[in-house]
N, C-alpha and C. Protein backbone atom coordinates (compact mmCIF):
# COMPACT_ATOMS: atom_id res chain seq x y z
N UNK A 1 0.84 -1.18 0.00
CA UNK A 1 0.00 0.00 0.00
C UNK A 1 0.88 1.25 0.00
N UNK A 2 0.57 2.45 -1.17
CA UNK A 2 1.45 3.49 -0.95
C UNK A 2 1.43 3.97 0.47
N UNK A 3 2.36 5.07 0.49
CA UNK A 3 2.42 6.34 1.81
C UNK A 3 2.51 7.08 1.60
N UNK A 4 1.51 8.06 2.45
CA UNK A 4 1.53 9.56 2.32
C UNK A 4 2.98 10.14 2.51
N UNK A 5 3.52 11.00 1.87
CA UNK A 5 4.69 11.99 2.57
C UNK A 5 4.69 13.18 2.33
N UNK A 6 3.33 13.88 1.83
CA UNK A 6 3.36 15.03 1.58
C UNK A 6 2.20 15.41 1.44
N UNK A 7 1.58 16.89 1.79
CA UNK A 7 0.09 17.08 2.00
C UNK A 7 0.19 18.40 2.05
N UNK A 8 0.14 19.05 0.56
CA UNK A 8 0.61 20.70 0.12
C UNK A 8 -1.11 21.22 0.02
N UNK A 9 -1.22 22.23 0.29
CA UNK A 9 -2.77 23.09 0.23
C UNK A 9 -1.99 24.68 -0.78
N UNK A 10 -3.01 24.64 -1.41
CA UNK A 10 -2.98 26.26 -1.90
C UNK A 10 -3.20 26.83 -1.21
N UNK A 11 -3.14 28.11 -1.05
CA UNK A 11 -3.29 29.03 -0.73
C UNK A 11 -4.38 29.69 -0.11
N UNK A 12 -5.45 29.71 -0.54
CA UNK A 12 -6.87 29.55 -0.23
C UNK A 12 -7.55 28.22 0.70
N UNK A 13 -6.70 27.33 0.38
CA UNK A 13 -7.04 25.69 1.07
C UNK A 13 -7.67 25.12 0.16
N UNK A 14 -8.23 25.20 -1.18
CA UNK A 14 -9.43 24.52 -2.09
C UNK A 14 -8.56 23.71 -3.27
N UNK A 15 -7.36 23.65 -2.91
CA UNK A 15 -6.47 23.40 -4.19
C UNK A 15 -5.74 22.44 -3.37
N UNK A 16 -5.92 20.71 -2.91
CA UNK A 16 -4.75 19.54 -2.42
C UNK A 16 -3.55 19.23 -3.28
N UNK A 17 -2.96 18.72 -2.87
CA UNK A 17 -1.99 18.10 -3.70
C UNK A 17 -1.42 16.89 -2.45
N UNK A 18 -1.60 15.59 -2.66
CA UNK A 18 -0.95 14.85 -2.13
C UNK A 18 0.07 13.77 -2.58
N UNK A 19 1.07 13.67 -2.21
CA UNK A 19 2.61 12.76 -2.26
C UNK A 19 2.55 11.78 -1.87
N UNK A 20 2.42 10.63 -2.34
CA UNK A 20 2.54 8.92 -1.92
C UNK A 20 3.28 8.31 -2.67
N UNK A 21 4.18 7.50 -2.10
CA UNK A 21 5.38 6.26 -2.28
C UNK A 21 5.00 5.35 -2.23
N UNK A 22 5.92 4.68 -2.86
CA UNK A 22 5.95 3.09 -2.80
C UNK A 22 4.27 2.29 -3.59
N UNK A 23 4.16 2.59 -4.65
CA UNK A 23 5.09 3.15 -5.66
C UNK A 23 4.55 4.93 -5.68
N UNK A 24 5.20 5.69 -6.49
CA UNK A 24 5.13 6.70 -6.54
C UNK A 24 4.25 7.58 -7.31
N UNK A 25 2.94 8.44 -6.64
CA UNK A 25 2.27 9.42 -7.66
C UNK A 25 1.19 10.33 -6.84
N UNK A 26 0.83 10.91 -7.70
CA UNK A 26 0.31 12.31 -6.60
C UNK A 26 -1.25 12.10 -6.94
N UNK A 27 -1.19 12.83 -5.76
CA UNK A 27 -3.28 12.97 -6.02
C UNK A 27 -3.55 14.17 -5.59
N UNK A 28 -4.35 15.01 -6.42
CA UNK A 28 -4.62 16.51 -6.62
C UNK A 28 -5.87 16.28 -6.51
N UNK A 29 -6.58 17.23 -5.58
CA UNK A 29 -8.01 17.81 -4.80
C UNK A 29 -8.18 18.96 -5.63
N UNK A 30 -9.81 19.40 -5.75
CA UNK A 30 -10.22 20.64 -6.19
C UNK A 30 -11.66 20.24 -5.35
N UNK A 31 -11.98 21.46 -4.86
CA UNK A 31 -13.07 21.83 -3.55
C UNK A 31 -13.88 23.06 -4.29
N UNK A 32 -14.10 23.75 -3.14
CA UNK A 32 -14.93 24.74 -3.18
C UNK A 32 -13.97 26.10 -4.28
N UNK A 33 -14.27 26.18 -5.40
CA UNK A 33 -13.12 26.75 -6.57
C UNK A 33 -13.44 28.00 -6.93
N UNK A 34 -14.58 28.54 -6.04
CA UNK A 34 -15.37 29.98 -6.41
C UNK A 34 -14.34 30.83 -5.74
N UNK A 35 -13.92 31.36 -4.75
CA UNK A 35 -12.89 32.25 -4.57
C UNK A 35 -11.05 31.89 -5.07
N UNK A 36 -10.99 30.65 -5.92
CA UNK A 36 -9.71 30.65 -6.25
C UNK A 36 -9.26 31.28 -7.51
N UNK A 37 -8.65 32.49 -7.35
CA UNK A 37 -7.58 33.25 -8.36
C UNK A 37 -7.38 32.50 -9.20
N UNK A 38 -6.65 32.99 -10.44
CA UNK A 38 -6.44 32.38 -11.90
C UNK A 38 -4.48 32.66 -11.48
N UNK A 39 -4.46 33.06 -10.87
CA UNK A 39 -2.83 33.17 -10.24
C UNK A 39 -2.56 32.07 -9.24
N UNK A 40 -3.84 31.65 -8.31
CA UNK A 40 -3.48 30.92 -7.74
C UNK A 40 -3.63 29.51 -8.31
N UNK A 41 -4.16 29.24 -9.48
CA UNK A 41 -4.77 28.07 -9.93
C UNK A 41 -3.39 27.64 -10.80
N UNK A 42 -2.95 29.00 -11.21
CA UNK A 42 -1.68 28.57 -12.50
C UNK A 42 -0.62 28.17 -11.04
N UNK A 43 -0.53 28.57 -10.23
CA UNK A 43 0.64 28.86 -9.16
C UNK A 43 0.50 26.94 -8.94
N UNK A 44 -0.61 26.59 -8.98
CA UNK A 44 -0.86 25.27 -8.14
C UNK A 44 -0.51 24.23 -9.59
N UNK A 45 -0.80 24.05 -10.44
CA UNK A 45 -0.68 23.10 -11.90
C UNK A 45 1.19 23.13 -11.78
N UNK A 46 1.31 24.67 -11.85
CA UNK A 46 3.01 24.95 -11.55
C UNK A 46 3.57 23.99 -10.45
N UNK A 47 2.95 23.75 -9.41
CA UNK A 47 3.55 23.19 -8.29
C UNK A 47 3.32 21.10 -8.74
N UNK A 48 2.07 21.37 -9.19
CA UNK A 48 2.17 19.70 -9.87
C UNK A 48 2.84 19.23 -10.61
N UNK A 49 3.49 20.15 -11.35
CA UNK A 49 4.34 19.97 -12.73
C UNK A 49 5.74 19.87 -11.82
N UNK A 50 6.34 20.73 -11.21
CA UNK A 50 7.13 20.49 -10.38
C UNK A 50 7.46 19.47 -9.62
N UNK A 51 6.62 19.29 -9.18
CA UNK A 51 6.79 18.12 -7.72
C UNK A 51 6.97 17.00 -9.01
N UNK A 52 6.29 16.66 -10.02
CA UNK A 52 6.71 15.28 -10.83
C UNK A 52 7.80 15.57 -11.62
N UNK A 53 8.51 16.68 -11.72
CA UNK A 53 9.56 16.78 -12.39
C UNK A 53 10.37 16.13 -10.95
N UNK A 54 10.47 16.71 -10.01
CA UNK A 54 11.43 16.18 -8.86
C UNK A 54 11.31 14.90 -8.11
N UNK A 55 10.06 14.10 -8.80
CA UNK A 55 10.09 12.72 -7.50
C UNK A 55 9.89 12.10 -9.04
N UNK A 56 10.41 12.41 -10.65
CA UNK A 56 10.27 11.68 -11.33
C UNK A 56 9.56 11.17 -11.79
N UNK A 57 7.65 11.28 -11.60
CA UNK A 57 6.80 10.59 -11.50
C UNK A 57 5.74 11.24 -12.53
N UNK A 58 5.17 10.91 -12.99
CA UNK A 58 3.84 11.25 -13.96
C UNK A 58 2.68 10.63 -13.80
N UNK A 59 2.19 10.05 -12.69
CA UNK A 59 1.05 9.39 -12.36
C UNK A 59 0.72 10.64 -11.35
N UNK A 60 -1.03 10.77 -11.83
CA UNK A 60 -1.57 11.67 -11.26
C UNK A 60 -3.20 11.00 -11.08
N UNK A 61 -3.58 11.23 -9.57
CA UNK A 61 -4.85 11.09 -9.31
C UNK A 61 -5.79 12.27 -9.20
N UNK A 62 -6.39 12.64 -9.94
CA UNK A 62 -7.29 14.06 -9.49
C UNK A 62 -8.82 13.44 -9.11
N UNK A 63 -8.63 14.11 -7.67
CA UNK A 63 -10.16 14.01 -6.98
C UNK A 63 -10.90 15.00 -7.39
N UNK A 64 -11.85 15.08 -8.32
CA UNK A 64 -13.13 16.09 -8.38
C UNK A 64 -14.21 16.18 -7.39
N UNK A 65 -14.38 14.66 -6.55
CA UNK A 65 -15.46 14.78 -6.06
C UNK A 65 -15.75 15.55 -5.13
N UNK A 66 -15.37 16.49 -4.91
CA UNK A 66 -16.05 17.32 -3.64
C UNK A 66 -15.78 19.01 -5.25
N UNK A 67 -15.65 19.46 -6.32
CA UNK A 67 -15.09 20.27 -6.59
C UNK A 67 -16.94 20.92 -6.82
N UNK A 68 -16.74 22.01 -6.80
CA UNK A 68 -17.57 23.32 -7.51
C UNK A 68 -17.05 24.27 -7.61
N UNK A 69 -17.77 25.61 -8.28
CA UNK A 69 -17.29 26.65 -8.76
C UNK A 69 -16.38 26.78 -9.87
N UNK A 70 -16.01 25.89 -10.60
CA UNK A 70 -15.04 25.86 -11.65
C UNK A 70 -15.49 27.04 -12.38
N UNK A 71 -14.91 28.02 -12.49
CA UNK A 71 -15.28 29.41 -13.39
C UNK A 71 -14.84 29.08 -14.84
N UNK A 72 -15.22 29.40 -15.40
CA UNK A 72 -14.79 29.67 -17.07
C UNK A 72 -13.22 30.35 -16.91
N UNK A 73 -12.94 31.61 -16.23
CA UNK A 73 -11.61 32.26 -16.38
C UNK A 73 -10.83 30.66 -15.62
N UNK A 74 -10.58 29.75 -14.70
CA UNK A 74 -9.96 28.89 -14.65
C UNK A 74 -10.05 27.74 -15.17
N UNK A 75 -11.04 27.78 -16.37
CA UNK A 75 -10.78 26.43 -17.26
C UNK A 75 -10.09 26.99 -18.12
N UNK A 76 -10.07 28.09 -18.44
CA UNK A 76 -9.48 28.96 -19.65
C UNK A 76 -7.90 28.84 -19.08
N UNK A 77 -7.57 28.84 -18.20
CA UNK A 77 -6.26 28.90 -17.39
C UNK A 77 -5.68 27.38 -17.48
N UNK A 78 -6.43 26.37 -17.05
CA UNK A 78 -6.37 25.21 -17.09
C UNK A 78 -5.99 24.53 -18.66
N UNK A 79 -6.96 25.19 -19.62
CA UNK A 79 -6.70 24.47 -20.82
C UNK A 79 -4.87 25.14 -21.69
N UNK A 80 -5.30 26.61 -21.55
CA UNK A 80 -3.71 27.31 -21.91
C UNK A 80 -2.47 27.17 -21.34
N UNK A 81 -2.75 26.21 -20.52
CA UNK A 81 -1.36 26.16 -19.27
C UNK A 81 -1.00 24.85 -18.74
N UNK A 82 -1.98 23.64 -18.90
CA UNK A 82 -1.87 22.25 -18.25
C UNK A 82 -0.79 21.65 -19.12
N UNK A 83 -0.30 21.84 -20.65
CA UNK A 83 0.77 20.97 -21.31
C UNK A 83 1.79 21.71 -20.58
N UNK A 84 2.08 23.22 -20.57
CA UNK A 84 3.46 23.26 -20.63
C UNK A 84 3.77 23.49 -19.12
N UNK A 85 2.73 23.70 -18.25
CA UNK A 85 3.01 23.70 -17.14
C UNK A 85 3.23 22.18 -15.88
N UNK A 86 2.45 21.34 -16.63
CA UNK A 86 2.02 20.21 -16.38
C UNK A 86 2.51 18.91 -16.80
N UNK A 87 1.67 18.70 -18.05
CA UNK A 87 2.51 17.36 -19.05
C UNK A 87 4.02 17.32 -19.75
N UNK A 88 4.13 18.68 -20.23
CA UNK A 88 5.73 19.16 -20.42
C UNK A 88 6.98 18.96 -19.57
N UNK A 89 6.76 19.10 -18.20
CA UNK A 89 7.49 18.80 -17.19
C UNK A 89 7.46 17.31 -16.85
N UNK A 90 6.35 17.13 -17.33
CA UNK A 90 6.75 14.90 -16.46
C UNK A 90 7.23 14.30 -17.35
N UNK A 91 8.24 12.75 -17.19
CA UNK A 91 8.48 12.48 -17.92
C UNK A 91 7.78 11.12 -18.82
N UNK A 92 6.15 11.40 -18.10
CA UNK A 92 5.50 10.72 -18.72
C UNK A 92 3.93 11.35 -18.17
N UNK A 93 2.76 11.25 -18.63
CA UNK A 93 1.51 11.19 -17.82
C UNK A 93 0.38 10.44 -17.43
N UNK A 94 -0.29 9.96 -16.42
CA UNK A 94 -1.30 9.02 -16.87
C UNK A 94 -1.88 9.87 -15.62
N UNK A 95 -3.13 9.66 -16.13
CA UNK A 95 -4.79 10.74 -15.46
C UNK A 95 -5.31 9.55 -15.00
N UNK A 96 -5.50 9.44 -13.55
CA UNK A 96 -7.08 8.86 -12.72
C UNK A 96 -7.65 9.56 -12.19
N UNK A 97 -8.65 9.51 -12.74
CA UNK A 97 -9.84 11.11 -12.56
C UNK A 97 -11.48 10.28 -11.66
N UNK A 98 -11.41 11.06 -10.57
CA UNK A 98 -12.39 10.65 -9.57
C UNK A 98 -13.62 11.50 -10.09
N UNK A 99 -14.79 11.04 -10.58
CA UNK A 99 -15.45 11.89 -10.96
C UNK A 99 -16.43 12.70 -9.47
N UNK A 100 -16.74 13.89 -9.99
CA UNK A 100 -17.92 14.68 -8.81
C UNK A 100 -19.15 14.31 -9.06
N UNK A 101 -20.10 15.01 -8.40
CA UNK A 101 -21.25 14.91 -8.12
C UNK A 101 -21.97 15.48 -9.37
N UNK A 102 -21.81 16.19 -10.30
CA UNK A 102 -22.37 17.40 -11.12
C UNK A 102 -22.14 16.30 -12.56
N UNK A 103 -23.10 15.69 -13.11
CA UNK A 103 -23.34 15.34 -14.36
C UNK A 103 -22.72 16.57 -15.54
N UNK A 104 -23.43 17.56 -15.73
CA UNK A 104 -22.57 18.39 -16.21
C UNK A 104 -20.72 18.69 -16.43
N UNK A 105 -20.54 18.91 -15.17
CA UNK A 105 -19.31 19.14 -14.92
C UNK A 105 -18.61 17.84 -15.10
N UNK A 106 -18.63 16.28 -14.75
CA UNK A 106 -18.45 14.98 -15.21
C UNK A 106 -18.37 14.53 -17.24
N UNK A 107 -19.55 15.74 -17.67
CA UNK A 107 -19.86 15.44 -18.98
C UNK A 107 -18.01 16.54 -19.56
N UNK A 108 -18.08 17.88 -18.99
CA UNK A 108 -17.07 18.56 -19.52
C UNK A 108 -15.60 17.99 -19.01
N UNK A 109 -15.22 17.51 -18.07
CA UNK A 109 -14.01 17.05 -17.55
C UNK A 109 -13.96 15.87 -18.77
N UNK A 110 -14.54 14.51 -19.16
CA UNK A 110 -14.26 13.71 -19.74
C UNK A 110 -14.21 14.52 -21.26
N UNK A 111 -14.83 15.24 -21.61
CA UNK A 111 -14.88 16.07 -23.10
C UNK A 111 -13.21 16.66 -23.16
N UNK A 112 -12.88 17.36 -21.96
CA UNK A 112 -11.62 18.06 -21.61
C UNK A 112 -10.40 16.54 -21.68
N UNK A 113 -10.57 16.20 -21.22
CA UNK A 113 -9.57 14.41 -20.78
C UNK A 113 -9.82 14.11 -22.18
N UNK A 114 -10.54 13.99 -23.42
CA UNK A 114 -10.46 13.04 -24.67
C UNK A 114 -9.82 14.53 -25.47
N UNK A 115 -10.04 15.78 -25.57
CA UNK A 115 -8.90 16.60 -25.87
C UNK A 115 -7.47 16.93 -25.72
N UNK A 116 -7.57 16.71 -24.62
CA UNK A 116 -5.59 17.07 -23.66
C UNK A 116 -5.19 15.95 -24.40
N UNK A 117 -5.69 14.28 -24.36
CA UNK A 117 -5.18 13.29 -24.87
C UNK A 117 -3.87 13.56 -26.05
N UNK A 118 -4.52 14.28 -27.25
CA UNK A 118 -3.62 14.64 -28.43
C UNK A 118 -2.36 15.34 -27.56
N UNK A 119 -2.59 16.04 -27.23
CA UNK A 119 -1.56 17.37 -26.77
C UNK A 119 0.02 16.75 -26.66
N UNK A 120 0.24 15.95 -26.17
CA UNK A 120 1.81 15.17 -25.81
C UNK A 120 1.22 14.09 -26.23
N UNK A 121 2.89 13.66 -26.55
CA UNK A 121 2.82 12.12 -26.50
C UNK A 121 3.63 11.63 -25.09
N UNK A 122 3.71 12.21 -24.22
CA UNK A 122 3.55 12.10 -23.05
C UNK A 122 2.54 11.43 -22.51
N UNK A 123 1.85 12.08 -22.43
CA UNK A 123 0.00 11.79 -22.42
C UNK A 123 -0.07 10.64 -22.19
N UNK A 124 0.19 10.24 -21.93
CA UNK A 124 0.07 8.14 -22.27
C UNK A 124 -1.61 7.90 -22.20
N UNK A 125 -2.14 7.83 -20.80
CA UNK A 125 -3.94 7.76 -20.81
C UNK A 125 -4.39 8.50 -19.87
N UNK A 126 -5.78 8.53 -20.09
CA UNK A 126 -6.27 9.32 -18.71
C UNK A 126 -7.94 8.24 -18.89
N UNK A 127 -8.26 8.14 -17.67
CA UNK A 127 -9.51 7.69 -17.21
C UNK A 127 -10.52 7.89 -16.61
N UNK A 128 -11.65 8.00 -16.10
CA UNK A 128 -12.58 8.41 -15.47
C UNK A 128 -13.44 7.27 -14.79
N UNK A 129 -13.14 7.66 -13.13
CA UNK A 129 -14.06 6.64 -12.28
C UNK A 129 -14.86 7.13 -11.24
N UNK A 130 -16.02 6.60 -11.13
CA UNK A 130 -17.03 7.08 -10.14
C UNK A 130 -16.34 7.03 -8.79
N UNK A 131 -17.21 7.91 -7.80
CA UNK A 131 -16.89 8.27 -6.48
C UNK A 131 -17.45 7.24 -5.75
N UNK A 132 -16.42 6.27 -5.58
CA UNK A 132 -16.83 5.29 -4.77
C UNK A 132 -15.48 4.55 -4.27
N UNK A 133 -15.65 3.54 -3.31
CA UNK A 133 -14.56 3.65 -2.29
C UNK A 133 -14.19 1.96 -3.10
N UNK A 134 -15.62 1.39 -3.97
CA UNK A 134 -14.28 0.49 -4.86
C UNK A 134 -13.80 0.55 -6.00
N UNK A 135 -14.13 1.93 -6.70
CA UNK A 135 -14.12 3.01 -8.10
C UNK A 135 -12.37 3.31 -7.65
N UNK A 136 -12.52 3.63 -6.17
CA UNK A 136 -11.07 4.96 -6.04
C UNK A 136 -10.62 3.66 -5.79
N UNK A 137 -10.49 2.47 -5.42
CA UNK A 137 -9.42 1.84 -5.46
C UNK A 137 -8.89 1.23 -6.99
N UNK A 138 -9.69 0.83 -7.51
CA UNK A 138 -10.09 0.48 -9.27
C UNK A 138 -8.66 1.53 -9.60
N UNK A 139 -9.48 2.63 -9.30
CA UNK A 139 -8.48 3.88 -10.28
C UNK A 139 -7.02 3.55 -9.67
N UNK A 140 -6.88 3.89 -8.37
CA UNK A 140 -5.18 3.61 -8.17
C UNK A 140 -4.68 2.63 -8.62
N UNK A 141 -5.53 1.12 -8.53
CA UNK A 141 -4.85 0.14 -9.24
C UNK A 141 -3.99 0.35 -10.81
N UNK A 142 -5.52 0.88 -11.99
CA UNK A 142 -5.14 1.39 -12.63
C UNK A 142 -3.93 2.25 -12.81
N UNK A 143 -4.00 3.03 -12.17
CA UNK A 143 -2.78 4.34 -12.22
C UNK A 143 -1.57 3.93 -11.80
N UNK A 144 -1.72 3.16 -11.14
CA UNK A 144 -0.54 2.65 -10.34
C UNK A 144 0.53 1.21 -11.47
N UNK A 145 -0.44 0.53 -11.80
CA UNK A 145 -0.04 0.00 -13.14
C UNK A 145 -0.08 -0.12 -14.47
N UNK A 146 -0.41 1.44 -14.75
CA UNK A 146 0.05 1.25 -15.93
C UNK A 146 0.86 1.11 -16.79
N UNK A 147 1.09 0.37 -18.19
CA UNK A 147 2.91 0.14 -18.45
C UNK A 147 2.99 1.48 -19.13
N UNK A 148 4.24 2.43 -18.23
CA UNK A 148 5.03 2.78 -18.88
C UNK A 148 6.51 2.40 -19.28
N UNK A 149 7.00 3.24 -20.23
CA UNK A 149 7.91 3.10 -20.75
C UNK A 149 8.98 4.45 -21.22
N UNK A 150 10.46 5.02 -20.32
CA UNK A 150 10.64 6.08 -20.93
C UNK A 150 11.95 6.35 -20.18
C-alpha cells in the first residue's frame, strides 16, 4: 500500500496536492473553486508539474469529487497552461480522474480528458471513475499500473 509523505494546500485551502510512495504518484483535490484566483490556480498546476519533475513521476490522481465553482476564467487557465506547465514537465503522464457529483461538470471534464489526450505524446492515458470507495481503489490500481515506458 502506498504512503503519504506530503500534504501541500494552496493558498486559499481549495487546491490539495498529495505525495505517496511506494510506488510513486500524486493525487490533486479541487473543492470549493469559487474564490480561487487564476494566479493561484496557475501557481498550483506549476507546483504539480514540479513536484513530478522532482520525485520523477507522472502518475496523477485528481479528486473532483467534492469540486464546484469551476469558473470559465480557470478552465481557460487550465486548458492554456496544463501541457506546458504540467505534461511538459513529467516524464511521462497518466490521469485517474475521480469523478464529482455534477453530471454536467463529469460530462465537460471527460470532453476536456479526450482533448488534452492529443496534446503530448507524453500523455500516455487518462480515465474516469465514479466516487466510490471500490471506483477509487479500481483507479489507483489502474494508475498505479500502468505500463510505462521512458
Amino acid at each position: 500500500m502506498s504512503k503519504l509523505i506530503n500534504d501541500t494546500l494552496s493558498k486559499s485551502g481549495q487546491l490539495g496536492l498529495l505525495v505517496c510512495e511506494n510506488p510513486t504518484y500524486l493525487i490533486g483535490s479541487y473543492r470549493d473553486l469559487k474564490n480561487v484566483t487564476t494566479d493561484e490556480y496557475i501557481a498550483y498546476m506549476a507546483m504539480v508539474g514540479d513536484t513530478m519533475v522532482k520525485l520523477n513521476t507522472g502518475r496523477v490522481m485528481l479528486d473532483l469529487s467534492e469540486m464546484k465553482g469551476f469558473s470559465l476564467s480557470l478552465r481557460a487557465a487550465a486548458v492554456n497552461n496544463v501541457n506546458k506547465l504540467v505534461i511538459a514537465k513529467a516524464p511521462y503522464f497518466v490521469l485517474a480522474i475521480i469523478k464529482g457529483n455534477d453530471m454536467f461538470e463529469n460530462l465537460a471534464t471527460q470532453t476536456a480528458l479526450k482533448m488534452a489526450l492529443p496534446l503530448s505524446s507524453k500523455f500516455l492515458a487518462g480515465k474516469m471513475f465514479e466516487n466510490t470507495e471500490a471506483e477509487r481503489i479500481l483507479a489507483r490500481k489502474w494508475l498505479v499500473e500502468y505500463p510505462v515506458s521512458f
